[in-house]
N, C-alpha and C. Protein backbone atom coordinates (compact mmCIF):
# COMPACT_ATOMS: atom_id res chain seq x y z
N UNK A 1 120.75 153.19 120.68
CA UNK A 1 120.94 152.37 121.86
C UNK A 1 119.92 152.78 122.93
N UNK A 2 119.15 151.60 123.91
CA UNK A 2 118.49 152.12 124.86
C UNK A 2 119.10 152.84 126.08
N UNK A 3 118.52 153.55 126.32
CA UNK A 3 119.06 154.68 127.64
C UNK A 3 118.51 154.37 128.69
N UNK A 4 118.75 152.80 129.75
CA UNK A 4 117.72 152.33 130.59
C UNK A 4 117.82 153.66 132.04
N UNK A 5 118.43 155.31 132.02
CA UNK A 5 117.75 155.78 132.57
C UNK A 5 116.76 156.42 132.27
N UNK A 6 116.37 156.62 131.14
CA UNK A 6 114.65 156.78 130.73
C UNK A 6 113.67 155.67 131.24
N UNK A 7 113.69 155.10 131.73
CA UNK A 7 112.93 153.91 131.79
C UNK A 7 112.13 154.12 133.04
N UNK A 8 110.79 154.31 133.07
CA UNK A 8 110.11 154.95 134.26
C UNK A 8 109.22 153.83 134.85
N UNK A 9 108.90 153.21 134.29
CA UNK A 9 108.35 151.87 134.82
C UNK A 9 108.27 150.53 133.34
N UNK A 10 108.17 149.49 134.53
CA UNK A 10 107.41 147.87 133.49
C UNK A 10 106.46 147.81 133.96
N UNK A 11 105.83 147.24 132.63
CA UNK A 11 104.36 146.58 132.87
C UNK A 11 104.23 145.41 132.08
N UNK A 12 104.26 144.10 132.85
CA UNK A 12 103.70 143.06 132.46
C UNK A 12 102.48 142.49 132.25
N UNK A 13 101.92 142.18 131.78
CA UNK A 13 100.54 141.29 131.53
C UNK A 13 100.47 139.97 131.19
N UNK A 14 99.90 139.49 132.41
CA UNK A 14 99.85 137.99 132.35
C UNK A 14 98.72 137.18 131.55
N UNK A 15 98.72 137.27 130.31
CA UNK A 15 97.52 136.64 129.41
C UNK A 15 98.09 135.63 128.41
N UNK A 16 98.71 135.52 128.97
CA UNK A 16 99.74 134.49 127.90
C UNK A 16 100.54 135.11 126.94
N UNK A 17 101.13 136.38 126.30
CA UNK A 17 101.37 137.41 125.17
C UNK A 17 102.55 136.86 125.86
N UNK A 18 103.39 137.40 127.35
CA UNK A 18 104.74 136.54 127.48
C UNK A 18 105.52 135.68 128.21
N UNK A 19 104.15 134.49 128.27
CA UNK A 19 104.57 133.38 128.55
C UNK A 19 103.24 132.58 128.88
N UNK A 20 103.10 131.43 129.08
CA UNK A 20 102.05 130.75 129.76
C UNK A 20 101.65 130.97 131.03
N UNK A 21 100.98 131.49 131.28
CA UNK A 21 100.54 131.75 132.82
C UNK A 21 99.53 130.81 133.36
N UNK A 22 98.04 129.95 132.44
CA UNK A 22 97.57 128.85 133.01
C UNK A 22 98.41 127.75 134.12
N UNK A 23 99.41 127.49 133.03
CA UNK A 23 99.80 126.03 133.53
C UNK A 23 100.31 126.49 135.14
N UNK A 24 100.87 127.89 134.73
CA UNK A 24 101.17 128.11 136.36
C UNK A 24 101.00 128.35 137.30
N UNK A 25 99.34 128.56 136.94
CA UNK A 25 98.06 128.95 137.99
C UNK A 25 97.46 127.22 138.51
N UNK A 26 97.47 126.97 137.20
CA UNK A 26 97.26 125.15 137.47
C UNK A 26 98.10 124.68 138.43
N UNK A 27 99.12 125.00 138.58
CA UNK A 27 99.95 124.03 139.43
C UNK A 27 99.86 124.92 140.81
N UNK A 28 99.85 126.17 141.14
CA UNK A 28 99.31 127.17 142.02
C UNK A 28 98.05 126.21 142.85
N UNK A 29 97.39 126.37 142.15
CA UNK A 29 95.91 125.63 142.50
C UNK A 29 96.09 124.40 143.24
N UNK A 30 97.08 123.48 142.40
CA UNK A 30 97.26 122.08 143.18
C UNK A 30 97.74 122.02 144.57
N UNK A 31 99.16 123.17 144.38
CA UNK A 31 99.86 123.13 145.78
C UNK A 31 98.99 123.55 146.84
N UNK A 32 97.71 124.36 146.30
CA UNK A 32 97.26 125.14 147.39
C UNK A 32 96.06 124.29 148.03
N UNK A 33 95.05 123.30 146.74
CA UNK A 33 94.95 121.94 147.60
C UNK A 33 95.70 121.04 148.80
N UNK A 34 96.74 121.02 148.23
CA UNK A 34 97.77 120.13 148.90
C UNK A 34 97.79 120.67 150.39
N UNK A 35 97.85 121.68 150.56
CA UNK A 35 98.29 122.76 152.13
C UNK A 35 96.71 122.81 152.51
N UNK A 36 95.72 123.06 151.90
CA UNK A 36 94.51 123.24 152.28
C UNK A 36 94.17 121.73 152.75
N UNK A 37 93.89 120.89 152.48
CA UNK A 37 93.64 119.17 152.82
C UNK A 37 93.84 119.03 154.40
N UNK A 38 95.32 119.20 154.72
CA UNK A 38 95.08 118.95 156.05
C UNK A 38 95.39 119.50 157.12
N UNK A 39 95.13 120.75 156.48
CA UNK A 39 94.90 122.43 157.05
C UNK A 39 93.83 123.13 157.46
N UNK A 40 92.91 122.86 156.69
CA UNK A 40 91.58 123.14 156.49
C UNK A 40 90.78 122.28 155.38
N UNK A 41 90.21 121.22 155.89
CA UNK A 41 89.52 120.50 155.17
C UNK A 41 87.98 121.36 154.40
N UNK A 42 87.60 121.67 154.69
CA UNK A 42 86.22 122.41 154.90
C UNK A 42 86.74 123.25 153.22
N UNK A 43 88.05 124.15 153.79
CA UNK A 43 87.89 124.96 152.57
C UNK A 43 88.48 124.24 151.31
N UNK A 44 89.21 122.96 151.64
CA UNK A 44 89.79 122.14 150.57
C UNK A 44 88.84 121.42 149.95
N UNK A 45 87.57 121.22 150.44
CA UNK A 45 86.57 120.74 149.65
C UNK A 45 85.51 121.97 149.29
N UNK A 46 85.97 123.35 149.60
CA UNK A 46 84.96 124.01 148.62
C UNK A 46 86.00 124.60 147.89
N UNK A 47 86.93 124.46 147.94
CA UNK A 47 88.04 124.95 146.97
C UNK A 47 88.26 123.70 145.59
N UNK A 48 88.12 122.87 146.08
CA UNK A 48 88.13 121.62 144.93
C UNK A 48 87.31 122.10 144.30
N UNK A 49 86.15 122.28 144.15
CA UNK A 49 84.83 122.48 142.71
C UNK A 49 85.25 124.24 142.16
N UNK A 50 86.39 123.58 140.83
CA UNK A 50 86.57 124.60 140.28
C UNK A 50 85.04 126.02 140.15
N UNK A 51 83.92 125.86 139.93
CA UNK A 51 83.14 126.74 139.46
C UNK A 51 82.79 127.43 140.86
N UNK A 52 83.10 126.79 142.44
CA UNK A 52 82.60 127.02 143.44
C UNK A 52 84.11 128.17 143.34
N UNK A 53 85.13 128.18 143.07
CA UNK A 53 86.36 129.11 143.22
C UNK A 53 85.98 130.26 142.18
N UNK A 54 85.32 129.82 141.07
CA UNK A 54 85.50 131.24 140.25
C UNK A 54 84.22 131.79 140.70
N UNK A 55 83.85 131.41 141.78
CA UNK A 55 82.18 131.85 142.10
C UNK A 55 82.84 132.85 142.97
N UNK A 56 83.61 132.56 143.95
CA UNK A 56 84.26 133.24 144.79
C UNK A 56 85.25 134.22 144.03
N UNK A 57 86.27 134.17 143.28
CA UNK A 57 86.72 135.58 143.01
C UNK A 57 85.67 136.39 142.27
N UNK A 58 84.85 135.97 141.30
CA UNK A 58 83.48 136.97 141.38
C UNK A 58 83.35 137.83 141.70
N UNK A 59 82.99 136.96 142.96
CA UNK A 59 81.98 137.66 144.44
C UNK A 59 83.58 138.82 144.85
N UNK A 60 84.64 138.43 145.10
CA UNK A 60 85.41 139.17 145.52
C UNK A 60 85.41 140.36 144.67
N UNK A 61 85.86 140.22 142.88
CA UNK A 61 85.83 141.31 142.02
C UNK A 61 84.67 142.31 142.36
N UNK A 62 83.52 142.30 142.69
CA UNK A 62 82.05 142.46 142.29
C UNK A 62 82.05 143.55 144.02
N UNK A 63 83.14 142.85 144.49
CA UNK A 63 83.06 143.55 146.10
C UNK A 63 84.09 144.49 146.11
N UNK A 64 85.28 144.06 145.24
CA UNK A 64 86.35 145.02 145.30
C UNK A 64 86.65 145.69 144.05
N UNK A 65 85.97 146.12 143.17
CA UNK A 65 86.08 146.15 141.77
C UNK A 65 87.64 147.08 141.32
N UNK A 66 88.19 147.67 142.10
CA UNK A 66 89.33 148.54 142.08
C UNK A 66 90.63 147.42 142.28
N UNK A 67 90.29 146.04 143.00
CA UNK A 67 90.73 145.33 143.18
C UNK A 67 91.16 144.24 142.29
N UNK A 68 90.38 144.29 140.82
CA UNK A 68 90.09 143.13 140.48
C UNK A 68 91.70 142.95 140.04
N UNK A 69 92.28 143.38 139.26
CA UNK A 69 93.61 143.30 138.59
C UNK A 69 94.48 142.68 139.68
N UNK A 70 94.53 143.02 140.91
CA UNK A 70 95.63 142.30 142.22
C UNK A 70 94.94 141.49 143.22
N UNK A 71 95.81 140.17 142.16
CA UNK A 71 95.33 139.06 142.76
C UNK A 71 95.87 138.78 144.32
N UNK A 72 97.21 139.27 144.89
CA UNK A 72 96.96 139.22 146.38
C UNK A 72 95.98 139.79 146.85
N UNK A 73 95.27 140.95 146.88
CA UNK A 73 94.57 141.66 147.46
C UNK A 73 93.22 140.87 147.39
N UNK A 74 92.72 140.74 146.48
CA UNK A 74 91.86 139.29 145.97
C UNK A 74 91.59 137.83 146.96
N UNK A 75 92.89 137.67 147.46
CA UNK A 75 93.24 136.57 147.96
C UNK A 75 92.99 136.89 149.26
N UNK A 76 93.45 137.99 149.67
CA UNK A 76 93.40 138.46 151.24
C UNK A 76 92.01 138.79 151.34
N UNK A 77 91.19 139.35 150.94
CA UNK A 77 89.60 139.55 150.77
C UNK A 77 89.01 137.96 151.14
N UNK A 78 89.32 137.32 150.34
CA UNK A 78 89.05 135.91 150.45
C UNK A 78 89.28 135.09 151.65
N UNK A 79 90.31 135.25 152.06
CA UNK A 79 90.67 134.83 153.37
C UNK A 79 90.03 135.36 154.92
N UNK A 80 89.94 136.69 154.46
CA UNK A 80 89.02 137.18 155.35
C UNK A 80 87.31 136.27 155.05
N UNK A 81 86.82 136.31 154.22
CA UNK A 81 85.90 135.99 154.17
C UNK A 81 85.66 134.77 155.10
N UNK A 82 86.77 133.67 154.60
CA UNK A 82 86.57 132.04 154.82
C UNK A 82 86.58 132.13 156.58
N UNK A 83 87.28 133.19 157.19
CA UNK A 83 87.58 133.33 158.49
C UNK A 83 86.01 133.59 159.17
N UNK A 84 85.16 134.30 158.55
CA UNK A 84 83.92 134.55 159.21
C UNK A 84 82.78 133.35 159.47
């Protein structure tokens, strides 16, 4: 029987092994169009050209490389950026 006080930590990995994680980044993406549009137009049209977004976490990985695995931290980097 498991002894869940041995249990010292979880670790999940989101690569699809347990569960779909695209579709739920896909729909991530849409809502965040949706709030960006008439919030910030500017970044809702450089956020639309998918290759212009993976250009940007890139640039974020490439800046935060300790970072790359946490995608809030990722996100907050980013935000700072769009602010300058």
């Amino acid at each position: 029987m498991l002894d869940a006080s041995k249990i010292r930590a979880i670790s999940l990995d989101l690569d699809d092994t347990l569960w779909p994680v695209w579709p739920t980044i896909a729909r991530a993406e849409i809502h965040m169009q949706d709030f960006l549009r008439p919030h910030a137009p500017a970044t809702a049209a450089l956020m639309a050209d998918p290759q212009a977004r993976a250009q940007l976490r890139d640039a974020m990985v490439s800046a935060q490389p300790a970072s790359a695995h946490d995608m809030s931290a990722l996100r907050t980097g980013l935000a700072a950026l769009w602010r300058v």
